[in-house]
C-alpha atoms as a PDB file:
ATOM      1  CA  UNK A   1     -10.310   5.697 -64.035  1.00  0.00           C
ATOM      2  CA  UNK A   2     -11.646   2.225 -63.881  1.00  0.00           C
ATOM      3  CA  UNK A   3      -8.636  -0.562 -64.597  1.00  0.00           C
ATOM      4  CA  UNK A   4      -8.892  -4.381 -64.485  1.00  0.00           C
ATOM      5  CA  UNK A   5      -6.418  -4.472 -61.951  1.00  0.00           C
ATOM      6  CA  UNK A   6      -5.402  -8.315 -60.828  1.00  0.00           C
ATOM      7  CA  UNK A   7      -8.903  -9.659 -62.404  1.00  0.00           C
ATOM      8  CA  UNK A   8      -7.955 -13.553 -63.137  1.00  0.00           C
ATOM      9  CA  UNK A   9     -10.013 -16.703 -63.573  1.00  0.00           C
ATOM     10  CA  UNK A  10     -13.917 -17.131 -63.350  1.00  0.00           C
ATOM     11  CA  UNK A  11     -14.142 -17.607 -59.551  1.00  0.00           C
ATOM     12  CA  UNK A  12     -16.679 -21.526 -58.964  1.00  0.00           C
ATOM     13  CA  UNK A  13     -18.423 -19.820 -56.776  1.00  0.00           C
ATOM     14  CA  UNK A  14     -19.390 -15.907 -56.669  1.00  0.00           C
ATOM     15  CA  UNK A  15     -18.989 -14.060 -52.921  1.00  0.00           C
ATOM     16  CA  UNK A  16     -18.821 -10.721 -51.888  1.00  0.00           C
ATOM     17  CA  UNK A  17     -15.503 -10.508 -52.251  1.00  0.00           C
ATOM     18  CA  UNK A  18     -15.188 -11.466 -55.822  1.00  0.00           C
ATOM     19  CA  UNK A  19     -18.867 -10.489 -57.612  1.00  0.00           C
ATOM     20  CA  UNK A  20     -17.362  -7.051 -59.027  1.00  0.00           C
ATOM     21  CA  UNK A  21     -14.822  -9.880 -60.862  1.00  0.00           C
ATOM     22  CA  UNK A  22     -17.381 -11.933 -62.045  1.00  0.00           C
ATOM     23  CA  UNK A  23     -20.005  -9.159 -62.747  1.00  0.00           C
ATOM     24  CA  UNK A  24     -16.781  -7.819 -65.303  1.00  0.00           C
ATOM     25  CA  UNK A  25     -15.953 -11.334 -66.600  1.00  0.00           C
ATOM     26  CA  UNK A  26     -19.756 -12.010 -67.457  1.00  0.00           C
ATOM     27  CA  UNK A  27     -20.270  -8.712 -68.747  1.00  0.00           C
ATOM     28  CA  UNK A  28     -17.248  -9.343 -71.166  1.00  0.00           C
ATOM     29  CA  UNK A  29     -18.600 -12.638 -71.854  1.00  0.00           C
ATOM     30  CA  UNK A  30     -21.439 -11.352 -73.403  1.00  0.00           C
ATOM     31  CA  UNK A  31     -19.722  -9.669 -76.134  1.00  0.00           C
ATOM     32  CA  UNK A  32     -17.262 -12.491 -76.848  1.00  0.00           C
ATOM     33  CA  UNK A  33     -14.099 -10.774 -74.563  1.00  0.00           C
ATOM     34  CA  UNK A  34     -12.364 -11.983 -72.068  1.00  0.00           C
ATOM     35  CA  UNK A  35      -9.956 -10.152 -69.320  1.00  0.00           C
ATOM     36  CA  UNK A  36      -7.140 -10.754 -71.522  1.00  0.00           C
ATOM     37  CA  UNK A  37      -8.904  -9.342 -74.450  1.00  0.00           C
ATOM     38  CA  UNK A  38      -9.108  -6.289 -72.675  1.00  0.00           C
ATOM     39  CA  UNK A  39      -6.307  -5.860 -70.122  1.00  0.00           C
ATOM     40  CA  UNK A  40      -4.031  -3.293 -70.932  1.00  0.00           C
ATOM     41  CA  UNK A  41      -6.690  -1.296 -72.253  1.00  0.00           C
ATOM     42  CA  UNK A  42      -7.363   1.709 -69.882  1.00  0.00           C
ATOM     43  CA  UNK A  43     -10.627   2.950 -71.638  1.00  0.00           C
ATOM     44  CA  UNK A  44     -12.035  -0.873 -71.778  1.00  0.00           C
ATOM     45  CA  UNK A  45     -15.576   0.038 -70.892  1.00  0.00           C
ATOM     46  CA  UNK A  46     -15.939   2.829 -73.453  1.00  0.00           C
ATOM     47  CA  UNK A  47     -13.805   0.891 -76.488  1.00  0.00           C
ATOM     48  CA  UNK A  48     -16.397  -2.353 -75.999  1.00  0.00           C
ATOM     49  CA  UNK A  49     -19.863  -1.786 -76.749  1.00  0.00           C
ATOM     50  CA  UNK A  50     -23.044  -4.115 -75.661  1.00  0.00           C
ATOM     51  CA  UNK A  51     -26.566  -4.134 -77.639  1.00  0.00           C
ATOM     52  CA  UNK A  52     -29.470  -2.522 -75.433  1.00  0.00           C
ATOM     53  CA  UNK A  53     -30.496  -6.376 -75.337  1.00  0.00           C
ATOM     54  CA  UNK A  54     -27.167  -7.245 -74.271  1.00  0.00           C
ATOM     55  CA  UNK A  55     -27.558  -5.026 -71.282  1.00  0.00           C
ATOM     56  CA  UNK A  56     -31.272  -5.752 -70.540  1.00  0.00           C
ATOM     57  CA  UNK A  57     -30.281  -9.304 -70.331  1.00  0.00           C
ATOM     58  CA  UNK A  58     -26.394  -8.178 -67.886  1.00  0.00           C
ATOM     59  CA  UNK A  59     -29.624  -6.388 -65.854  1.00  0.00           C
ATOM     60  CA  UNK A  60     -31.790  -9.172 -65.218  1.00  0.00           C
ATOM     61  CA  UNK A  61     -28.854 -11.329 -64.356  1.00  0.00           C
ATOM     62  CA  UNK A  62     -26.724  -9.052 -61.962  1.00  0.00           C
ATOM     63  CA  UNK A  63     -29.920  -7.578 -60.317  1.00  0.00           C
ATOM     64  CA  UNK A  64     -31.109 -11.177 -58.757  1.00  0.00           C
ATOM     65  CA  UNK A  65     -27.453 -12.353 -58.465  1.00  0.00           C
ATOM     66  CA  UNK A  66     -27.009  -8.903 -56.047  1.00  0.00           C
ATOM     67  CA  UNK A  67     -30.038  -9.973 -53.703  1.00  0.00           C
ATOM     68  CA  UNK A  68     -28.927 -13.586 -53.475  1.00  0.00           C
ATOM     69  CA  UNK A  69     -24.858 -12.688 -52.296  1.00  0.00           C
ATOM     70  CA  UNK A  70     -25.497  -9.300 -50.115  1.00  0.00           C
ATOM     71  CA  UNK A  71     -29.472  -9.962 -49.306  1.00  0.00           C
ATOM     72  CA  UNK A  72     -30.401  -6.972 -50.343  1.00  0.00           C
ATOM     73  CA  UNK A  73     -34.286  -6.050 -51.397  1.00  0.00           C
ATOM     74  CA  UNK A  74     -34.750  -5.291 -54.931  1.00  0.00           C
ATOM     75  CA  UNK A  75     -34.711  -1.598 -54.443  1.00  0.00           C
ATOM     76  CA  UNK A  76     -31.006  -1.924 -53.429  1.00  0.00           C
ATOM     77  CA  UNK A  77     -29.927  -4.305 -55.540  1.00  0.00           C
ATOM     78  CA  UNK A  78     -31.017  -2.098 -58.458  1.00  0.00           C
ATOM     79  CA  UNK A  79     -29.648   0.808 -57.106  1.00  0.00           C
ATOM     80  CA  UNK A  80     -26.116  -0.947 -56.240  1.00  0.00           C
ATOM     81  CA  UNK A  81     -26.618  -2.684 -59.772  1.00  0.00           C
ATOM     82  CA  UNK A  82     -26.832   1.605 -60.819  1.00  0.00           C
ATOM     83  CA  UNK A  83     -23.160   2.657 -59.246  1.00  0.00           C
ATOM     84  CA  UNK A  84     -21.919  -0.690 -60.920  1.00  0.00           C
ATOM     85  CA  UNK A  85     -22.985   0.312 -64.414  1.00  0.00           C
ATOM     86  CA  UNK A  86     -21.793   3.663 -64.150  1.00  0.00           C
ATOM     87  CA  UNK A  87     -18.236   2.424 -63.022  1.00  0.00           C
ATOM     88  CA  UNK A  88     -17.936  -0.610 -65.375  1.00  0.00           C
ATOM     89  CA  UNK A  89     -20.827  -0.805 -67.612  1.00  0.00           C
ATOM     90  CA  UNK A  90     -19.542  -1.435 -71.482  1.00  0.00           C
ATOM     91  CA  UNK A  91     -21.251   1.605 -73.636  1.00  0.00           C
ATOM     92  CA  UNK A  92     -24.311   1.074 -75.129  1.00  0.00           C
ATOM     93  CA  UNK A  93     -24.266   1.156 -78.858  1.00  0.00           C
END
């Protein structure tokens, strides 16, 4: 089950160490949370929802932020950008 575990402040400057944080923080951004909103909360990423817009626009954000920190081509950043959404993409309403 996917928990927030220790997630704290928006890091300055996003690293391979601490994009899953910010991809979570700016996910929850988008739908007017923060990690405090939603810490506690076990079932976080089924309980908040996101417009298909919403998630279009988490997409074309993530996706080119992926290629830039790991230097991945855009077949894997979509792909990795795949296994993130399934662990802690909000539902789609």
């Amino acid at each position: 089950m996917q928990t927030l575990g220790n997630l704290g402040e928006k890091p300055s400057k996003v690293n391979r160490t601490n994009i899953t944080d910010h991809l979570i923080t700016y996910e929850l951004e988008m739908i007017g949370k923060t990690i405090d909103d939603v810490k506690g909360d076990e079932r976080w990423f089924s309980n908040n929802t996101m417009t298909q817009k919403q998630h279009d626009e988490f997409r074309a954000y993530a996706i080119p932020l992926l290629k830039k920190i790991f230097k991945f081509n855009k077949g894997k950043a979509e792909s990795t950008f795949s296994w993130f959404d399934m662990m802690y993409g909000l539902k789609i309403e």
